[in-house]
C-alpha atoms as a PDB file:
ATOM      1  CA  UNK A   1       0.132  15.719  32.582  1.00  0.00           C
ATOM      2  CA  UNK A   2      -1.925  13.608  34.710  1.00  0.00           C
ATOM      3  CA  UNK A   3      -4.468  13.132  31.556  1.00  0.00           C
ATOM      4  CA  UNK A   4      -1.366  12.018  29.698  1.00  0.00           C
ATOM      5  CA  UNK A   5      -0.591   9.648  32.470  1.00  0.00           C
ATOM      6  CA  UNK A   6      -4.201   7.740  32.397  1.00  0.00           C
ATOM      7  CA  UNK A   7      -3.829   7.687  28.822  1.00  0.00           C
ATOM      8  CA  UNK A   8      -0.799   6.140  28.787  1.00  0.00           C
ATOM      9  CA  UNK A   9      -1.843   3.905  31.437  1.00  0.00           C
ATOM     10  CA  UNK A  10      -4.963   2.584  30.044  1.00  0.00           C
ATOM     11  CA  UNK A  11      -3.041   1.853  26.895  1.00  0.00           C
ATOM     12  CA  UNK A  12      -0.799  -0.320  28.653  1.00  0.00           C
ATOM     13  CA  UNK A  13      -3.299  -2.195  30.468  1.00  0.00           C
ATOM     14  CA  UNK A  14      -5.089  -2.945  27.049  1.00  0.00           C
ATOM     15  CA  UNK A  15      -1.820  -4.041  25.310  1.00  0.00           C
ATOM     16  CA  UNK A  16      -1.108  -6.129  28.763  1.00  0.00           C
ATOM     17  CA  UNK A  17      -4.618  -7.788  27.943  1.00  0.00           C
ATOM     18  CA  UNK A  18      -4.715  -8.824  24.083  1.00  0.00           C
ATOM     19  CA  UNK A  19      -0.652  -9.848  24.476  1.00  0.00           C
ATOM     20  CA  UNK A  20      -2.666 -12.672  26.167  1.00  0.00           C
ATOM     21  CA  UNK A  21      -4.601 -13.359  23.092  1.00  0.00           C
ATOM     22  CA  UNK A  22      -3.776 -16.488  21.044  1.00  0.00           C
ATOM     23  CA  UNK A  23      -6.746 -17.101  19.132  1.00  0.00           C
ATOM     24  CA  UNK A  24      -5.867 -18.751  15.549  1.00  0.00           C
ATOM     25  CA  UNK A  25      -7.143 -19.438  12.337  1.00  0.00           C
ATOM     26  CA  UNK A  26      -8.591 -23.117  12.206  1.00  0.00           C
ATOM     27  CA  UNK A  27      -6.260 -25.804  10.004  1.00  0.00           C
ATOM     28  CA  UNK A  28      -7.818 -28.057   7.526  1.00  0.00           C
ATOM     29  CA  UNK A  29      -4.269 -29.370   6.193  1.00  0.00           C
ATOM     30  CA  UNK A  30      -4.558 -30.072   2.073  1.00  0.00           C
ATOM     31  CA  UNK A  31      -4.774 -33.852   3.207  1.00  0.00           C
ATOM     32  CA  UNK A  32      -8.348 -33.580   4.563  1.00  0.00           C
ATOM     33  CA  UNK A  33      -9.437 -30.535   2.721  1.00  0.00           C
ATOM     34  CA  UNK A  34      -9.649 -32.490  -0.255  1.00  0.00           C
ATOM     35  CA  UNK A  35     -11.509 -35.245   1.646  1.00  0.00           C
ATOM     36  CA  UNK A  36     -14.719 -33.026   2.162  1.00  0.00           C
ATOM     37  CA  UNK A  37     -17.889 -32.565   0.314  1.00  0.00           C
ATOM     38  CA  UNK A  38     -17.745 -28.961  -1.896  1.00  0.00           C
ATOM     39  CA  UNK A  39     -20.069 -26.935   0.655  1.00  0.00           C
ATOM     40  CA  UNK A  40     -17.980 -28.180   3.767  1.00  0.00           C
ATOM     41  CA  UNK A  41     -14.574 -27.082   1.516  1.00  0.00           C
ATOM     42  CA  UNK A  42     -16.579 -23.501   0.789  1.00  0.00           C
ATOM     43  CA  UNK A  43     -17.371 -23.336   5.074  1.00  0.00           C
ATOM     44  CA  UNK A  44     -13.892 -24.490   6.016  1.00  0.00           C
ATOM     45  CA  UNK A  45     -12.122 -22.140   2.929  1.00  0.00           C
ATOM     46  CA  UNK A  46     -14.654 -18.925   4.586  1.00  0.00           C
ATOM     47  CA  UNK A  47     -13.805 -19.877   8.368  1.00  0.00           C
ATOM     48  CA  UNK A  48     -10.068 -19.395   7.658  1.00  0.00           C
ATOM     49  CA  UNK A  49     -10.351 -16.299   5.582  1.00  0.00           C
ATOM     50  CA  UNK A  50     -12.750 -14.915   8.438  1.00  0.00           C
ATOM     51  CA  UNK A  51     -10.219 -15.473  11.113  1.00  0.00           C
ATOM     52  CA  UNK A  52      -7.453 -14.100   8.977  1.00  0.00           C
ATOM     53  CA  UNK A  53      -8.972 -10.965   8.697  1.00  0.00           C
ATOM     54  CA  UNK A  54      -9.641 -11.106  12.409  1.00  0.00           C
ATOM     55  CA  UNK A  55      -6.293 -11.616  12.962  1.00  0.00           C
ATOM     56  CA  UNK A  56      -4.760  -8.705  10.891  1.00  0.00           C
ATOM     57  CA  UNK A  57      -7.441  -6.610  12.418  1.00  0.00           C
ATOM     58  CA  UNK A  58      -6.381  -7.332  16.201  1.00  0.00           C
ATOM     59  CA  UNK A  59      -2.574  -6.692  14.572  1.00  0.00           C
ATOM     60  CA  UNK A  60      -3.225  -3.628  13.030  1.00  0.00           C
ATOM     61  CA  UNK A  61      -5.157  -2.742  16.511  1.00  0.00           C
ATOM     62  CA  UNK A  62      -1.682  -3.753  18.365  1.00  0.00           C
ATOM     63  CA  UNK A  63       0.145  -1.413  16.378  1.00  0.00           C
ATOM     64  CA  UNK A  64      -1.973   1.733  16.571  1.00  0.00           C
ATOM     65  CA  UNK A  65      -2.094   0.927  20.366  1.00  0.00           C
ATOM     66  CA  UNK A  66       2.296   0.915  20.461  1.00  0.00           C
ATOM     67  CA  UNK A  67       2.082   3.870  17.987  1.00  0.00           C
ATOM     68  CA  UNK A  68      -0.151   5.756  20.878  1.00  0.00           C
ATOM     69  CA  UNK A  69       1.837   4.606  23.723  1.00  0.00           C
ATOM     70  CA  UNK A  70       5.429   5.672  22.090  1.00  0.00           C
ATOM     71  CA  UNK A  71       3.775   9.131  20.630  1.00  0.00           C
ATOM     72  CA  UNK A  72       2.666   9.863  24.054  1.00  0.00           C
ATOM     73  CA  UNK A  73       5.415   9.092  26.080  1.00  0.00           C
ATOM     74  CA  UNK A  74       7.377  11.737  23.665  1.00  0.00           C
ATOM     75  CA  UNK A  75       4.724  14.232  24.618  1.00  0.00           C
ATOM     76  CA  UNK A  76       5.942  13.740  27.849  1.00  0.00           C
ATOM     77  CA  UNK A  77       9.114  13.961  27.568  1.00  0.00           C
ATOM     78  CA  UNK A  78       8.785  17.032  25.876  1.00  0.00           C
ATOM     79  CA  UNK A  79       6.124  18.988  28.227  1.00  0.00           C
ATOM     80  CA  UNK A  80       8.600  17.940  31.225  1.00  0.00           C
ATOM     81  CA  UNK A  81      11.886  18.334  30.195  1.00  0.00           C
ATOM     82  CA  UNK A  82      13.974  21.379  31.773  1.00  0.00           C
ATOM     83  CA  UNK A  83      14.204  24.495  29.488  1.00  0.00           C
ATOM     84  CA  UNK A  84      17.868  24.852  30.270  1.00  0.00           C
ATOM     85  CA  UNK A  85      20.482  22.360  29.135  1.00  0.00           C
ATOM     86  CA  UNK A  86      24.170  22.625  27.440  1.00  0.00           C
ATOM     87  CA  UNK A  87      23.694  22.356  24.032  1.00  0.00           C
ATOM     88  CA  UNK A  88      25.119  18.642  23.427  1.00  0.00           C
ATOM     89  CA  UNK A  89      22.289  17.685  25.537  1.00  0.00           C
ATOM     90  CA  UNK A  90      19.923  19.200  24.181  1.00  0.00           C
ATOM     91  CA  UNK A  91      20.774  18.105  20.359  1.00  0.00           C
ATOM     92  CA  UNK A  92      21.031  13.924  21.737  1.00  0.00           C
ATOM     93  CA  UNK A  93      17.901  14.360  23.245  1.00  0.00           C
ATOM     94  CA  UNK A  94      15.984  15.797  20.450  1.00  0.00           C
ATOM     95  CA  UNK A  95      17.750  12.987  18.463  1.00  0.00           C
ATOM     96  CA  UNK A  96      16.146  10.668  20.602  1.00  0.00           C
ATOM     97  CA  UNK A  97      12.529  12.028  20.727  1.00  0.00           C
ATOM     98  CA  UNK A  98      12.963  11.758  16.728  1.00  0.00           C
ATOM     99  CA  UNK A  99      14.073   8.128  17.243  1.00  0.00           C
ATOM    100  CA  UNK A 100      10.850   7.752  19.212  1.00  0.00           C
ATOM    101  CA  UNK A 101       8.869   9.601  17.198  1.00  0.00           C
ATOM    102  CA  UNK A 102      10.173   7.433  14.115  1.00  0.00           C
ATOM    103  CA  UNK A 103       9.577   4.562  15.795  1.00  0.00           C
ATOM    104  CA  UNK A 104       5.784   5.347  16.748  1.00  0.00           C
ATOM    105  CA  UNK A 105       5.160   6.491  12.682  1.00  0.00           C
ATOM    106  CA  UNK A 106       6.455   2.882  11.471  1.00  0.00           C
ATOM    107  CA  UNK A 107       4.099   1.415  14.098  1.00  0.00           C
ATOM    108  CA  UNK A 108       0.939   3.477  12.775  1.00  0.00           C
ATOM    109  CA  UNK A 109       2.569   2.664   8.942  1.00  0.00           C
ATOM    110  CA  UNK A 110       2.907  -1.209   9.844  1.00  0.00           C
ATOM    111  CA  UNK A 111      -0.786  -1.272  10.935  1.00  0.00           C
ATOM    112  CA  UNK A 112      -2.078   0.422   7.884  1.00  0.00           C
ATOM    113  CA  UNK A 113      -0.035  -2.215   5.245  1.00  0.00           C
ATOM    114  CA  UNK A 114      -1.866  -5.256   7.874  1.00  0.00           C
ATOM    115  CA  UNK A 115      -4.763  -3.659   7.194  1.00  0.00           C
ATOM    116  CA  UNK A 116      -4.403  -3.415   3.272  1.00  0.00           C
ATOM    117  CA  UNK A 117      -2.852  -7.313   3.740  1.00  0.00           C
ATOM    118  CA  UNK A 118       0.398  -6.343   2.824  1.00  0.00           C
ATOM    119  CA  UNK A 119       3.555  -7.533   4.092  1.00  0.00           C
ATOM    120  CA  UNK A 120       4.983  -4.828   6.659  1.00  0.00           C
ATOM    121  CA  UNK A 121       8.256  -6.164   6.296  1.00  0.00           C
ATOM    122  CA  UNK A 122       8.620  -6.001   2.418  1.00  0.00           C
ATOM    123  CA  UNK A 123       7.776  -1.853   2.499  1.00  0.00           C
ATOM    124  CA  UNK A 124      10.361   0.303   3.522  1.00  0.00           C
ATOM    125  CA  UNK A 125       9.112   3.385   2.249  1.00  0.00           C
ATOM    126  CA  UNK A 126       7.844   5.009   5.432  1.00  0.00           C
ATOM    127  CA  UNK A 127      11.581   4.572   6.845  1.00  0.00           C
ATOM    128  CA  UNK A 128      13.039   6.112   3.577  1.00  0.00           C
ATOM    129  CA  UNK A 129      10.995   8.691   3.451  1.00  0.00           C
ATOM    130  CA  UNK A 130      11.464   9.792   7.283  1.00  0.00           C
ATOM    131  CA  UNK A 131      15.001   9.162   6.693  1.00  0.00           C
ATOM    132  CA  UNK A 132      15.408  11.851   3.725  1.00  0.00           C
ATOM    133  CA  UNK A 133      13.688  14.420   5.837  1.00  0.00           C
ATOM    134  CA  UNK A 134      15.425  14.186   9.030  1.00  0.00           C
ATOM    135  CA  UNK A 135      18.515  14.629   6.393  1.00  0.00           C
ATOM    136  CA  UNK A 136      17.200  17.742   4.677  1.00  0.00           C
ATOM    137  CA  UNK A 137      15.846  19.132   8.697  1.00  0.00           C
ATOM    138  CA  UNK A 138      18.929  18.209  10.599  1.00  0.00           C
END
Protein backbone atom coordinates (compact mmCIF):
# COMPACT_ATOMS: atom_id res chain seq x y z
CA UNK A 1 0.00 0.00 0.00
CA UNK A 2 2.59 2.38 0.92
CA UNK A 3 4.15 1.93 -2.82
CA UNK A 4 0.66 2.82 -3.98
CA UNK A 5 0.72 5.81 -1.76
CA UNK A 6 4.18 7.37 -3.26
CA UNK A 7 2.82 6.63 -6.51
CA UNK A 8 -0.08 8.36 -6.09
CA UNK A 9 1.69 11.05 -4.44
CA UNK A 10 4.30 11.78 -6.90
CA UNK A 11 1.58 11.92 -9.49
CA UNK A 12 -0.06 14.60 -7.77
CA UNK A 13 2.87 16.64 -7.21
CA UNK A 14 3.64 16.45 -11.06
CA UNK A 15 0.02 17.37 -12.06
CA UNK A 16 0.33 20.24 -9.15
CA UNK A 17 3.48 21.39 -11.26
CA UNK A 18 2.50 21.51 -15.14
CA UNK A 19 -1.28 22.90 -13.92
CA UNK A 20 1.16 25.88 -13.57
CA UNK A 21 2.16 25.69 -17.12
CA UNK A 22 0.82 28.33 -19.56
CA UNK A 23 3.14 28.26 -22.29
CA UNK A 24 1.31 29.11 -25.79
CA UNK A 25 1.64 28.94 -29.30
CA UNK A 26 3.03 32.38 -30.69
CA UNK A 27 0.20 34.66 -32.76
CA UNK A 28 1.02 36.16 -36.04
CA UNK A 29 -2.75 37.40 -36.64
CA UNK A 30 -3.62 37.12 -40.73
CA UNK A 31 -3.06 41.03 -40.64
CA UNK A 32 0.75 40.80 -40.27
CA UNK A 33 1.25 37.34 -41.55
CA UNK A 34 0.64 38.55 -44.85
CA UNK A 35 2.98 41.51 -44.25
CA UNK A 36 6.19 39.23 -44.10
CA UNK A 37 8.71 38.12 -46.56
CA UNK A 38 7.92 34.13 -47.72
CA UNK A 39 10.84 32.57 -45.48
CA UNK A 40 9.72 34.65 -42.31
CA UNK A 41 5.81 33.33 -43.23
CA UNK A 42 7.50 29.53 -43.59
CA UNK A 43 9.46 30.29 -39.77
CA UNK A 44 6.39 31.89 -38.23
CA UNK A 45 3.81 29.04 -40.06
CA UNK A 46 6.67 26.10 -38.43
CA UNK A 47 6.93 27.96 -34.90
CA UNK A 48 3.14 27.61 -34.44
CA UNK A 49 2.80 24.11 -35.71
CA UNK A 50 5.89 23.24 -33.36
CA UNK A 51 4.21 24.58 -30.31
CA UNK A 52 0.95 22.97 -31.23
CA UNK A 53 2.30 19.75 -31.15
CA UNK A 54 3.98 20.68 -27.90
CA UNK A 55 0.93 21.56 -26.60
CA UNK A 56 -1.15 18.38 -27.42
CA UNK A 57 1.83 16.49 -26.22
CA UNK A 58 1.88 18.14 -22.58
CA UNK A 59 -2.24 17.43 -22.91
CA UNK A 60 -2.08 14.06 -23.79
CA UNK A 61 0.75 13.85 -20.85
CA UNK A 62 -2.06 15.51 -18.43
CA UNK A 63 -4.39 12.93 -19.22
CA UNK A 64 -2.34 9.76 -18.86
CA UNK A 65 -1.15 11.40 -15.55
CA UNK A 66 -5.33 11.77 -14.28
CA UNK A 67 -5.85 8.32 -15.93
CA UNK A 68 -2.91 6.98 -13.38
CA UNK A 69 -4.01 8.89 -10.47
CA UNK A 70 -7.93 7.76 -10.77
CA UNK A 71 -6.78 3.94 -11.74
CA UNK A 72 -4.77 3.93 -8.68
CA UNK A 73 -6.83 5.35 -6.23
CA UNK A 74 -9.42 2.38 -7.32
CA UNK A 75 -6.63 -0.03 -6.54
CA UNK A 76 -6.88 1.28 -3.32
CA UNK A 77 -10.01 1.25 -2.67
CA UNK A 78 -10.20 -2.15 -3.60
CA UNK A 79 -7.00 -3.71 -1.66
CA UNK A 80 -8.53 -1.82 1.56
CA UNK A 81 -11.98 -2.19 1.58
CA UNK A 82 -13.57 -4.62 4.34
CA UNK A 83 -14.46 -8.15 3.03
CA UNK A 84 -17.76 -8.04 4.83
CA UNK A 85 -20.56 -5.68 3.88
CA UNK A 86 -24.58 -6.04 3.36
CA UNK A 87 -25.08 -6.60 -0.01
CA UNK A 88 -26.58 -3.02 -1.09
CA UNK A 89 -23.26 -1.83 -0.11
CA UNK A 90 -21.38 -3.79 -1.65
CA UNK A 91 -23.26 -3.53 -5.25
CA UNK A 92 -23.08 0.86 -4.90
CA UNK A 93 -19.66 0.54 -4.24
CA UNK A 94 -18.62 -1.64 -7.01
CA UNK A 95 -20.84 0.77 -9.06
CA UNK A 96 -18.68 3.39 -8.06
CA UNK A 97 -15.19 1.82 -8.59
CA UNK A 98 -16.72 1.20 -12.27
CA UNK A 99 -17.61 4.93 -12.36
CA UNK A 100 -13.96 5.50 -11.49
CA UNK A 101 -12.64 3.09 -13.46
CA UNK A 102 -14.74 4.59 -16.50
CA UNK A 103 -13.67 7.72 -15.79
CA UNK A 104 -9.77 6.88 -15.73
CA UNK A 105 -10.32 4.80 -19.42
CA UNK A 106 -11.87 8.12 -21.06
CA UNK A 107 -8.85 9.96 -19.60
CA UNK A 108 -6.21 7.42 -21.19
CA UNK A 109 -8.84 7.46 -24.52
CA UNK A 110 -8.88 11.45 -24.52
CA UNK A 111 -5.03 11.48 -24.52
CA UNK A 112 -4.66 9.04 -27.30
CA UNK A 113 -7.33 11.15 -29.85
CA UNK A 114 -4.81 14.56 -28.62
CA UNK A 115 -2.23 12.64 -29.65
CA UNK A 116 -3.68 11.53 -33.15
CA UNK A 117 -5.00 15.54 -33.24
CA UNK A 118 -8.39 14.64 -32.98
CA UNK A 119 -11.05 16.32 -31.23
CA UNK A 120 -11.73 14.39 -27.80
CA UNK A 121 -14.96 15.86 -27.58
CA UNK A 122 -16.40 14.84 -31.06
CA UNK A 123 -15.60 10.77 -30.21
CA UNK A 124 -17.82 9.11 -28.04
CA UNK A 125 -17.01 5.73 -28.82
CA UNK A 126 -14.91 4.78 -25.81
CA UNK A 127 -18.10 5.82 -23.59
CA UNK A 128 -20.43 3.69 -25.87
CA UNK A 129 -18.53 1.00 -25.92
CA UNK A 130 -17.91 0.84 -21.95
CA UNK A 131 -21.47 1.59 -21.70
CA UNK A 132 -22.72 -1.67 -23.71
CA UNK A 133 -20.50 -3.81 -21.59
CA UNK A 134 -21.27 -2.72 -18.20
CA UNK A 135 -24.98 -3.52 -19.72
CA UNK A 136 -24.22 -7.03 -20.92
CA UNK A 137 -21.81 -7.57 -17.21
CA UNK A 138 -24.23 -6.00 -14.82
Amino acid sequence: MLELERALHSIELILAARYGDHEFAPWSGPTNLGELSPPAQEVVIRRVEEANKASQERAAIHFCLTSAARLLTVTQLLMTEPVYRSPEHHARRRRELVNEIRAGARSAYRAALILLGQDPASDLSVDGAIQQAARRNP
